[in-house]
C-alpha atoms as a PDB file:
ATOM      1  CA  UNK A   1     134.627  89.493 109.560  1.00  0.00           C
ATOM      2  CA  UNK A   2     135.871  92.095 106.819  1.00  0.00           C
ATOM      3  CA  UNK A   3     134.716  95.327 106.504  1.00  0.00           C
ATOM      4  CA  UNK A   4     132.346  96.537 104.252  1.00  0.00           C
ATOM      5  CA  UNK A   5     132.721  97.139 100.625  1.00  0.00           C
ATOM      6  CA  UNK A   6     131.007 100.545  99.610  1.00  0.00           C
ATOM      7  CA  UNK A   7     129.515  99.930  95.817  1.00  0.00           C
ATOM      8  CA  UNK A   8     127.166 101.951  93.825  1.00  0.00           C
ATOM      9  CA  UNK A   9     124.128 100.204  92.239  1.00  0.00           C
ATOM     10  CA  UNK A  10     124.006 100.323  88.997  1.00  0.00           C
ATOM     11  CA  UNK A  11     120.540  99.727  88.239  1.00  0.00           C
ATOM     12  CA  UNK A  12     117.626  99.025  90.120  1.00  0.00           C
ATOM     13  CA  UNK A  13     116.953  96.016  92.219  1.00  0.00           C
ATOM     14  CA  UNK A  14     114.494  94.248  94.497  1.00  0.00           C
ATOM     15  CA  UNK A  15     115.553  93.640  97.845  1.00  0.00           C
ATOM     16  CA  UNK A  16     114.181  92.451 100.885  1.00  0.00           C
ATOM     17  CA  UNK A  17     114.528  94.552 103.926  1.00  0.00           C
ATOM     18  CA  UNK A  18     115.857  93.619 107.125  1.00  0.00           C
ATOM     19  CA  UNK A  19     114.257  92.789 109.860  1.00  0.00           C
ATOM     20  CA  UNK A  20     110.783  93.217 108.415  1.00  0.00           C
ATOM     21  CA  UNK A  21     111.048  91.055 105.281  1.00  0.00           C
ATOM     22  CA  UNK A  22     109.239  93.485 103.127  1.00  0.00           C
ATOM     23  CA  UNK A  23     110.121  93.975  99.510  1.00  0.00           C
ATOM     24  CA  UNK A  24     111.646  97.073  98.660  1.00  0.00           C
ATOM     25  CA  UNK A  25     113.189  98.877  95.797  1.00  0.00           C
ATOM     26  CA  UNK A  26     116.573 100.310  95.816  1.00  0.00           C
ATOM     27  CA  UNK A  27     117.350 102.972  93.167  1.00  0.00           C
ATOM     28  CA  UNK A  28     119.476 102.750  90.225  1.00  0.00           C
ATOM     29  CA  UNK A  29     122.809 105.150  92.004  1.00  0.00           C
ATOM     30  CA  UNK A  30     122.338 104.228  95.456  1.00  0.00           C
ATOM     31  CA  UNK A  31     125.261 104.013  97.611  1.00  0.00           C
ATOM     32  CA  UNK A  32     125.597 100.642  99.338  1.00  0.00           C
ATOM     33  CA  UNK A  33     127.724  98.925 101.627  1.00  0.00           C
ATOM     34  CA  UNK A  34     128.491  95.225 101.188  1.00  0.00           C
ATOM     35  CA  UNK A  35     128.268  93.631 105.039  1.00  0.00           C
ATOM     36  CA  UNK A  36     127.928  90.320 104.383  1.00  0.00           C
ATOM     37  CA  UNK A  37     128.055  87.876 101.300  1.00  0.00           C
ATOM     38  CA  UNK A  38     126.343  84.199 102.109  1.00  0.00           C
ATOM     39  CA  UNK A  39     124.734  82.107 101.040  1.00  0.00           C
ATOM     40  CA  UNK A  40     124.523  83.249  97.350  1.00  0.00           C
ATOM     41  CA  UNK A  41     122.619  86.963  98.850  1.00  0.00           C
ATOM     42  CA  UNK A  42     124.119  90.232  99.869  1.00  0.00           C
ATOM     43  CA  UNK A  43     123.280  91.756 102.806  1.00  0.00           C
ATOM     44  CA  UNK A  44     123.639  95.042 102.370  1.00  0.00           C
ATOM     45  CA  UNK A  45     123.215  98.780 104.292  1.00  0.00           C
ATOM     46  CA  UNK A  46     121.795 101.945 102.852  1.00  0.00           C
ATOM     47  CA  UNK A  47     120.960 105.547 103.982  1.00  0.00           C
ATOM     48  CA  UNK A  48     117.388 103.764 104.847  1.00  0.00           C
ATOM     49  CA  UNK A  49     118.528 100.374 106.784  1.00  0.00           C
ATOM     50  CA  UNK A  50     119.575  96.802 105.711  1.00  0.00           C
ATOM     51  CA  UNK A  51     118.482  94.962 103.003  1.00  0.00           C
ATOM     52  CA  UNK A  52     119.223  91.537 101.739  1.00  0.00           C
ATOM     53  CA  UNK A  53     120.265  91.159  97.771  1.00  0.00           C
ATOM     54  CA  UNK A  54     119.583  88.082  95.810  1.00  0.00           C
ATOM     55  CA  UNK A  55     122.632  86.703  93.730  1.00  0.00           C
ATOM     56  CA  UNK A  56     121.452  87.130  90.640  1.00  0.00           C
ATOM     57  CA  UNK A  57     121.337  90.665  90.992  1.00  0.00           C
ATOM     58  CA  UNK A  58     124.724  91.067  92.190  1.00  0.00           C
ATOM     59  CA  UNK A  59     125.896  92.106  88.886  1.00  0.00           C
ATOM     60  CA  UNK A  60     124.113  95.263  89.977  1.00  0.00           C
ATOM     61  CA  UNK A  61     126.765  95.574  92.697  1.00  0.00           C
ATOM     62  CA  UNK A  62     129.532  94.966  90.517  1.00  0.00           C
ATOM     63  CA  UNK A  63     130.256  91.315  91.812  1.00  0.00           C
ATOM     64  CA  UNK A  64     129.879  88.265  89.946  1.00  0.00           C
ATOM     65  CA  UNK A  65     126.125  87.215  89.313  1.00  0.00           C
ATOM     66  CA  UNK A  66     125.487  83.760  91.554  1.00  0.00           C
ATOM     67  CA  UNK A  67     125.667  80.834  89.643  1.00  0.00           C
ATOM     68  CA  UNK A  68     122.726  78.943  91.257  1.00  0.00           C
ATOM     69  CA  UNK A  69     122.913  75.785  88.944  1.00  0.00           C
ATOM     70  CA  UNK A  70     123.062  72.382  91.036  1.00  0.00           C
ATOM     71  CA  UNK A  71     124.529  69.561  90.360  1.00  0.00           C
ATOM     72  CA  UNK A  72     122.895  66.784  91.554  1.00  0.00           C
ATOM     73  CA  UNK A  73     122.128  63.327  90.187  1.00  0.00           C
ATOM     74  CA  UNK A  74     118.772  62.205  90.776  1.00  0.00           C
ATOM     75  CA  UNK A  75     118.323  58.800  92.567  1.00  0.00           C
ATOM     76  CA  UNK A  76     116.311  56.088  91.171  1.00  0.00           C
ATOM     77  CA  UNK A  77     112.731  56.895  89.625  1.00  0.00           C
ATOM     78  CA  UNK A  78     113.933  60.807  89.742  1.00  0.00           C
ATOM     79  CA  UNK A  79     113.725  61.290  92.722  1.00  0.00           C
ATOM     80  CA  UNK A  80     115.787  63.988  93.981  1.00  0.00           C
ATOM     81  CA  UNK A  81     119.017  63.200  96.281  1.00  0.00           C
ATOM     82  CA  UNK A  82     117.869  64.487  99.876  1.00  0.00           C
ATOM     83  CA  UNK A  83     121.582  65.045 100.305  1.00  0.00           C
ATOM     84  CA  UNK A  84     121.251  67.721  97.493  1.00  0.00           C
ATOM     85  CA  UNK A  85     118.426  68.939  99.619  1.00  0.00           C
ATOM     86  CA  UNK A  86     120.463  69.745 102.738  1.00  0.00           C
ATOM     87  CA  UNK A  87     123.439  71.044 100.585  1.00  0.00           C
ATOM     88  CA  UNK A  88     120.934  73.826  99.167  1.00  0.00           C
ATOM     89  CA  UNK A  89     119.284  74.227 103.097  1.00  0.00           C
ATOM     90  CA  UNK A  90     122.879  75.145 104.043  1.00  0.00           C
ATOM     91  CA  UNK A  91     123.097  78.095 101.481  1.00  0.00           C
ATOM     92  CA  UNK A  92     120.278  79.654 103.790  1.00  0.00           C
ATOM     93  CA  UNK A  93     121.373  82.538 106.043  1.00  0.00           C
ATOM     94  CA  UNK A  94     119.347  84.633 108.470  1.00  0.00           C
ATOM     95  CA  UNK A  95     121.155  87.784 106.571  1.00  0.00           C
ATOM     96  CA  UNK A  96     121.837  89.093 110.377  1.00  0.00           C
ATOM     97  CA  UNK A  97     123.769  85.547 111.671  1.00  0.00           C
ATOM     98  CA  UNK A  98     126.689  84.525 109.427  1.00  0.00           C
ATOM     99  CA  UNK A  99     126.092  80.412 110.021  1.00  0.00           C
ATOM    100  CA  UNK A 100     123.785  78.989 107.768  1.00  0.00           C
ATOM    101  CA  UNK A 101     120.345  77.305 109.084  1.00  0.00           C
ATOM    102  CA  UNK A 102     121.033  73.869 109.290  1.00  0.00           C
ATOM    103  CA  UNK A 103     124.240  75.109 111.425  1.00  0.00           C
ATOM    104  CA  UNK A 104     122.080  76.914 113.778  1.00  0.00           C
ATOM    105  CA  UNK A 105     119.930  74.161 114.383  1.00  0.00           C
ATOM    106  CA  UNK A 106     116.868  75.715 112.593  1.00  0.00           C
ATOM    107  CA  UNK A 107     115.826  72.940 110.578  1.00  0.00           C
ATOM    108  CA  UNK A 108     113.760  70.184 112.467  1.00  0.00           C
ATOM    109  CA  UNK A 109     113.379  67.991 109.947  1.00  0.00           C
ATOM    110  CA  UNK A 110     113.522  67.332 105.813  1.00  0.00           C
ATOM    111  CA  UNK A 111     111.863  64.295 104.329  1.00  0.00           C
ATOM    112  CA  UNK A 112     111.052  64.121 100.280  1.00  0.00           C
ATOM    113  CA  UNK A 113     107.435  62.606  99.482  1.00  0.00           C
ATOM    114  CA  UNK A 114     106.556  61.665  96.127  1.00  0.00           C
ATOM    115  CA  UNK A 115     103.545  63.283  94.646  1.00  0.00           C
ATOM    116  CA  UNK A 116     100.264  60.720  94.272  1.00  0.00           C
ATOM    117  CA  UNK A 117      99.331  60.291  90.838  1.00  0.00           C
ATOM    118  CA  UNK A 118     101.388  62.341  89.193  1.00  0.00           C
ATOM    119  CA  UNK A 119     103.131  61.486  85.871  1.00  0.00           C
ATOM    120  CA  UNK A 120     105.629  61.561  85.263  1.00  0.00           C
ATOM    121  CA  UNK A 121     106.804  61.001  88.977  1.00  0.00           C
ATOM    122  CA  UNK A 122     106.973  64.248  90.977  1.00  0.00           C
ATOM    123  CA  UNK A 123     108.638  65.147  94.479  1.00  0.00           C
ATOM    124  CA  UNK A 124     108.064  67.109  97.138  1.00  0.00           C
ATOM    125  CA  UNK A 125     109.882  68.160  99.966  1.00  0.00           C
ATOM    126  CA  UNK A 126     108.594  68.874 103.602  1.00  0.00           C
ATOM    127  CA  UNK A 127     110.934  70.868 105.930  1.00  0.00           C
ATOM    128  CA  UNK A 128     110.475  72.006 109.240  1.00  0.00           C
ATOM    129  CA  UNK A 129     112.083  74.928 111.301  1.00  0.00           C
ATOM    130  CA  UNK A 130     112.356  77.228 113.376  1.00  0.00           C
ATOM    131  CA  UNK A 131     113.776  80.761 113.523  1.00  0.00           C
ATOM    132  CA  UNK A 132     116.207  82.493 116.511  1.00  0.00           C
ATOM    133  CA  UNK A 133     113.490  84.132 118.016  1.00  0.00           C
ATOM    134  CA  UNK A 134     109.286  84.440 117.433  1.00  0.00           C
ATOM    135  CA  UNK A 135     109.088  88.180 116.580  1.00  0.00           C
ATOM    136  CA  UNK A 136     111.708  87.495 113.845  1.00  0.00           C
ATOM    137  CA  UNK A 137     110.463  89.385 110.971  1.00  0.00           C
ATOM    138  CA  UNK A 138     112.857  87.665 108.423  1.00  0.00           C
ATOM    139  CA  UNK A 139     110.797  84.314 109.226  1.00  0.00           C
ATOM    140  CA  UNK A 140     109.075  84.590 105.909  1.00  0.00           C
ATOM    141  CA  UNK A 141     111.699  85.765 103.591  1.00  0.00           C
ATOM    142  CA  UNK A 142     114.096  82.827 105.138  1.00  0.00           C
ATOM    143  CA  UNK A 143     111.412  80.373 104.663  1.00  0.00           C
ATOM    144  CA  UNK A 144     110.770  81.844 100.709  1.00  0.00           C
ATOM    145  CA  UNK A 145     115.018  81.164 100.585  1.00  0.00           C
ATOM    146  CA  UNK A 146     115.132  78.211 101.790  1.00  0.00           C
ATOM    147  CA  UNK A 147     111.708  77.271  99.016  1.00  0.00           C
ATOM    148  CA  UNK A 148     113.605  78.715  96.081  1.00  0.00           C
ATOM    149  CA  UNK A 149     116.993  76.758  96.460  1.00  0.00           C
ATOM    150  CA  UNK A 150     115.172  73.785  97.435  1.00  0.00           C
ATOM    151  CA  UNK A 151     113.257  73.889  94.025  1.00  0.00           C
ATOM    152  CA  UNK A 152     116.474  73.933  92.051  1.00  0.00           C
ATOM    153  CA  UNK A 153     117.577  70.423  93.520  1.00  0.00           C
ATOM    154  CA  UNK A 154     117.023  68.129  90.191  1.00  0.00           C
ATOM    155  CA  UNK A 155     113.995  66.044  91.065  1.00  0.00           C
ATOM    156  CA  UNK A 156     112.017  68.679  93.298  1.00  0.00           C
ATOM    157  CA  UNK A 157     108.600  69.690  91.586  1.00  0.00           C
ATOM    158  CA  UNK A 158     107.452  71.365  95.107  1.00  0.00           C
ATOM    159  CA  UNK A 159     108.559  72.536  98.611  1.00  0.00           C
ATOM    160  CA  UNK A 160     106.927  73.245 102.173  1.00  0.00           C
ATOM    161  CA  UNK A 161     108.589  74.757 103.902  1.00  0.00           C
ATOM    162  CA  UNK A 162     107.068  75.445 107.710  1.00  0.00           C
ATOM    163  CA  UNK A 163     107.536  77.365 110.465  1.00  0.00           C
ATOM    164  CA  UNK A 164     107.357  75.986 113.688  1.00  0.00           C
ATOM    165  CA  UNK A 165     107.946  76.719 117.652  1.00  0.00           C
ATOM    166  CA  UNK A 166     108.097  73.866 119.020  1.00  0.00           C
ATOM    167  CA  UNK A 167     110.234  72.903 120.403  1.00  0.00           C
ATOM    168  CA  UNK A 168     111.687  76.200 121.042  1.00  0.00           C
ATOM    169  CA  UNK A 169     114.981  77.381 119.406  1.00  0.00           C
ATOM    170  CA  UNK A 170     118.121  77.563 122.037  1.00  0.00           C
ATOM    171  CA  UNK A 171     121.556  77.868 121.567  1.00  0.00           C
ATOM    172  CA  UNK A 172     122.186  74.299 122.633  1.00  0.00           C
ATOM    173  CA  UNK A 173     120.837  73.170 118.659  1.00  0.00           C
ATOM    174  CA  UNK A 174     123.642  75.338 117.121  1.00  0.00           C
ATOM    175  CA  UNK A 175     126.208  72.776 115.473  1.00  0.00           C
ATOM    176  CA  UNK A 176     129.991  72.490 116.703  1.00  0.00           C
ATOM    177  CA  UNK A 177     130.685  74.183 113.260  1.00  0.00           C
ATOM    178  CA  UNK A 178     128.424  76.851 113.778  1.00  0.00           C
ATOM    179  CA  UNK A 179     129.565  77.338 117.628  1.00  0.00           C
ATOM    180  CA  UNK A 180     133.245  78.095 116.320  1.00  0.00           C
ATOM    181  CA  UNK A 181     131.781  80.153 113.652  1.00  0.00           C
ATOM    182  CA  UNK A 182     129.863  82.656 116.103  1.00  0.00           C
ATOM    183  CA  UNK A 183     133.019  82.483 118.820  1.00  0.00           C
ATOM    184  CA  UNK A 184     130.762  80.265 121.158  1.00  0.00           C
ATOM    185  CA  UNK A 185     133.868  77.751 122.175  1.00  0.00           C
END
């Protein structure tokens, strides 16, 4: 891991602060340090604690503004490439764990319904997961992530996006990629 870049914001920004998930605003001045950059967010630390940065504010940061744009043919009748689904679900980061949630073995399942009676046709996609631990604070704020880049896939109209506990999380779920990734083999 690198170490942290200091930076100085140069305007104000929304965050979302870590572990809590509450909504926060950091001042126009305040000195930051860069900890981690995933997943299109920066996770950042202040005089006051962590907080988590979208991408398109990272121009306040003085690093290049996210491009969150995908490109993603639709499949027949417009609806949206599940593929394209799981490609966004892996820009998802718990901003404390640097593996993404489909690596951790968060998500339980994805499927892609299509709306009844809408017109033109309209899609929907239904995830499922978990989160490391129950008293995880960040459960909403990763859920809201995980929402907003599915809902850029071409196709998507909506997304659920649930949190469940069963079965329980373990470490046994975490993929080979994300093992190697957190030094488990």
């Amino acid at each position: 891991m690198s170490s942290p870049r200091e930076r100085i914001l140069s305007r104000e920004v929304v965050a979302t602060q870590i572990p809590s998930g509450d909504r926060a605003l950091l001042t126009s001045g305040a000195r930051v340090l860069i900890h981690q950059t995933l997943g299109g967010s920066y996770t950042v630390q202040t005089d006051t604690g962590l907080y988590r940065i979208d991408g398109k504010d990272g121009d306040a940061l003085g690093e290049e503004v996210v491009d969150t744009t995908v490109k993603a043919a639709t499949l027949a009748g417009g609806a949206p490439d599940p593929e394209a689904i799981w490609a966004q679900l892996r820009k998802v980061f718990d901003p404390e764990i640097p593996v993404n949630i489909v690596d951790l073995g968060l998500v339980y399942s994805m499927d892609v319904e299509q709306v009844p009676d809408a017109q033109p046709a309209a899609y929907k996609a239904n995830v499922t997961m978990t989160l490391t631990a129950p008293g995880c604070g960040m459960g909403p704020a990763i859920a809201e992530d995980a929402k907003s880049k599915i809902l850029l896939v071409p196709g998507v109209s909506d997304a659920d996006v649930r949190i469940t506990w069963d079965p329980p999380w373990n470490q046994a779920m975490i993929s080979e990629e994300g093992k190697m990734k957190l030094g488990l083999i």
